[in-house]
Protein backbone atom coordinates (compact mmCIF):
# COMPACT_ATOMS: atom_id res chain seq x y z
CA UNK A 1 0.00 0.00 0.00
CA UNK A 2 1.15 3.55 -1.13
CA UNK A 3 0.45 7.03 0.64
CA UNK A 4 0.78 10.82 -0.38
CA UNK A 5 2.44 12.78 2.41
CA UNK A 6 2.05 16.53 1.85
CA UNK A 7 4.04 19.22 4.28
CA UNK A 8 3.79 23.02 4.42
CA UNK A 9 5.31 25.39 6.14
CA UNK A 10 8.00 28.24 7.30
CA UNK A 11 11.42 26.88 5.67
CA UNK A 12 14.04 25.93 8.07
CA UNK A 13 16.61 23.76 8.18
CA UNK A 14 16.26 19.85 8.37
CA UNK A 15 12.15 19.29 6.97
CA UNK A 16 12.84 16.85 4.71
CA UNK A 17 15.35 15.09 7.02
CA UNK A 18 12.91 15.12 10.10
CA UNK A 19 9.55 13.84 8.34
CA UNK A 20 11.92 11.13 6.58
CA UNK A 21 12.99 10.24 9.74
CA UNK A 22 9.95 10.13 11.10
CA UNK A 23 8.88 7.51 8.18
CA UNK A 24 12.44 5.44 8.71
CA UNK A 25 11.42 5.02 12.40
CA UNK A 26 7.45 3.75 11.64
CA UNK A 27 9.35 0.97 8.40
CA UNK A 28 7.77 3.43 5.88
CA UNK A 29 9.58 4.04 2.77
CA UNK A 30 9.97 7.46 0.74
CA UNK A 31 9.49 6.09 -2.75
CA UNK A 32 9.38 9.81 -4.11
CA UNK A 33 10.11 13.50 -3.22
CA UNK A 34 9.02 16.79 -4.91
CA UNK A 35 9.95 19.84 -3.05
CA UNK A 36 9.79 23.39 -3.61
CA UNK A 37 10.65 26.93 -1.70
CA UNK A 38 8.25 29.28 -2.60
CA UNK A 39 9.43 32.75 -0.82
CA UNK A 40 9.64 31.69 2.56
CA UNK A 41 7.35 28.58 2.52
CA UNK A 42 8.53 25.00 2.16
CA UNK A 43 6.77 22.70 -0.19
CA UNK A 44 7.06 18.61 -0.23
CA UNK A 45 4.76 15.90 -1.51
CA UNK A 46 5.94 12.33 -0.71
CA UNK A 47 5.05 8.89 -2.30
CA UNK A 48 5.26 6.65 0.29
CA UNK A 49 5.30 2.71 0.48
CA UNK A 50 3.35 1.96 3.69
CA UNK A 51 3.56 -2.18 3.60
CA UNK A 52 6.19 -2.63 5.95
CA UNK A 53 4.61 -0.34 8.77
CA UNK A 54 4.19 -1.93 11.94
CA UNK A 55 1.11 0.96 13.40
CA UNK A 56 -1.76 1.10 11.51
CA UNK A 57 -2.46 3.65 9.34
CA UNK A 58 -4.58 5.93 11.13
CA UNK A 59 -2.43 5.99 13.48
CA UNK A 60 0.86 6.61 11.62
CA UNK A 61 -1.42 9.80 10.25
CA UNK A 62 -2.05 10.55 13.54
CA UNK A 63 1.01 10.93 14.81
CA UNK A 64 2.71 12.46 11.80
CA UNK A 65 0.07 15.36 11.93
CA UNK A 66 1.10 15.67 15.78
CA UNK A 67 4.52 15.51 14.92
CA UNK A 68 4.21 18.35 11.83
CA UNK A 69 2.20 20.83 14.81
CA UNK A 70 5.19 20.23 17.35
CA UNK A 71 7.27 21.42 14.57
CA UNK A 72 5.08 24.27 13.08
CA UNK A 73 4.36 22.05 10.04
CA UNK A 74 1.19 21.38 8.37
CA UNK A 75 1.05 17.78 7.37
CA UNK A 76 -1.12 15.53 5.88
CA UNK A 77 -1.45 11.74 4.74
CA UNK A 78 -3.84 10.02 2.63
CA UNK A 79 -3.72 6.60 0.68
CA UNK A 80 -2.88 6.17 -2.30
CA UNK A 81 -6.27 5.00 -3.38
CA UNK A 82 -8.18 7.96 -2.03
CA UNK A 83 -5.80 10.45 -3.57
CA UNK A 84 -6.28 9.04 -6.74
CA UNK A 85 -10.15 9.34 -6.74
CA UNK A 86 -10.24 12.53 -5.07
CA UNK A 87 -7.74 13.49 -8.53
CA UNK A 88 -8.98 11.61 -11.11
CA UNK A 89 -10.96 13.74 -13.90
């Protein structure tokens, strides 16, 4: 199973490093990065494969939103599958 992680916020140093951490330490692996700085705001969407994780998902979402507020980030996960009917035209 796949997930889209999306993160916004201020730009500092270390984002990417701290929400792949973050995946590392739950057995989730970054399968993709975009990332952007647009003026002062930092910009990432993730592809994610979940199938290793030993949480379930809500709860890896859970935390990773919690984790994002503790660090003045706005994150969000969804599932592959939902992201892909939410987009699909």
């Amino acid at each position: 199973m796949r997930a889209v992680i999306t993160v916004v916020g201020k730009d500092t140093v270390g984002i990417l490093a701290k929400v792949s951490n973050f995946c590392a330490d739950n057995d989730v692996n970054v399968v993709d990065v975009s990332q952007t700085i647009l003026q002062d705001m930092f910009c990432m969407i993730m592809l994610v494969d979940t199938e290793k994780m030993g949480i379930p998902f809500t709860d890896f979402s859970d935390k990773l939103k919690e984790y994002g507020e503790s660090n003045s980030l706005k994150i969000h996960v969804m599932h592959e599958d939902i992201f892909n009917s939410m987009h699909r035209i």
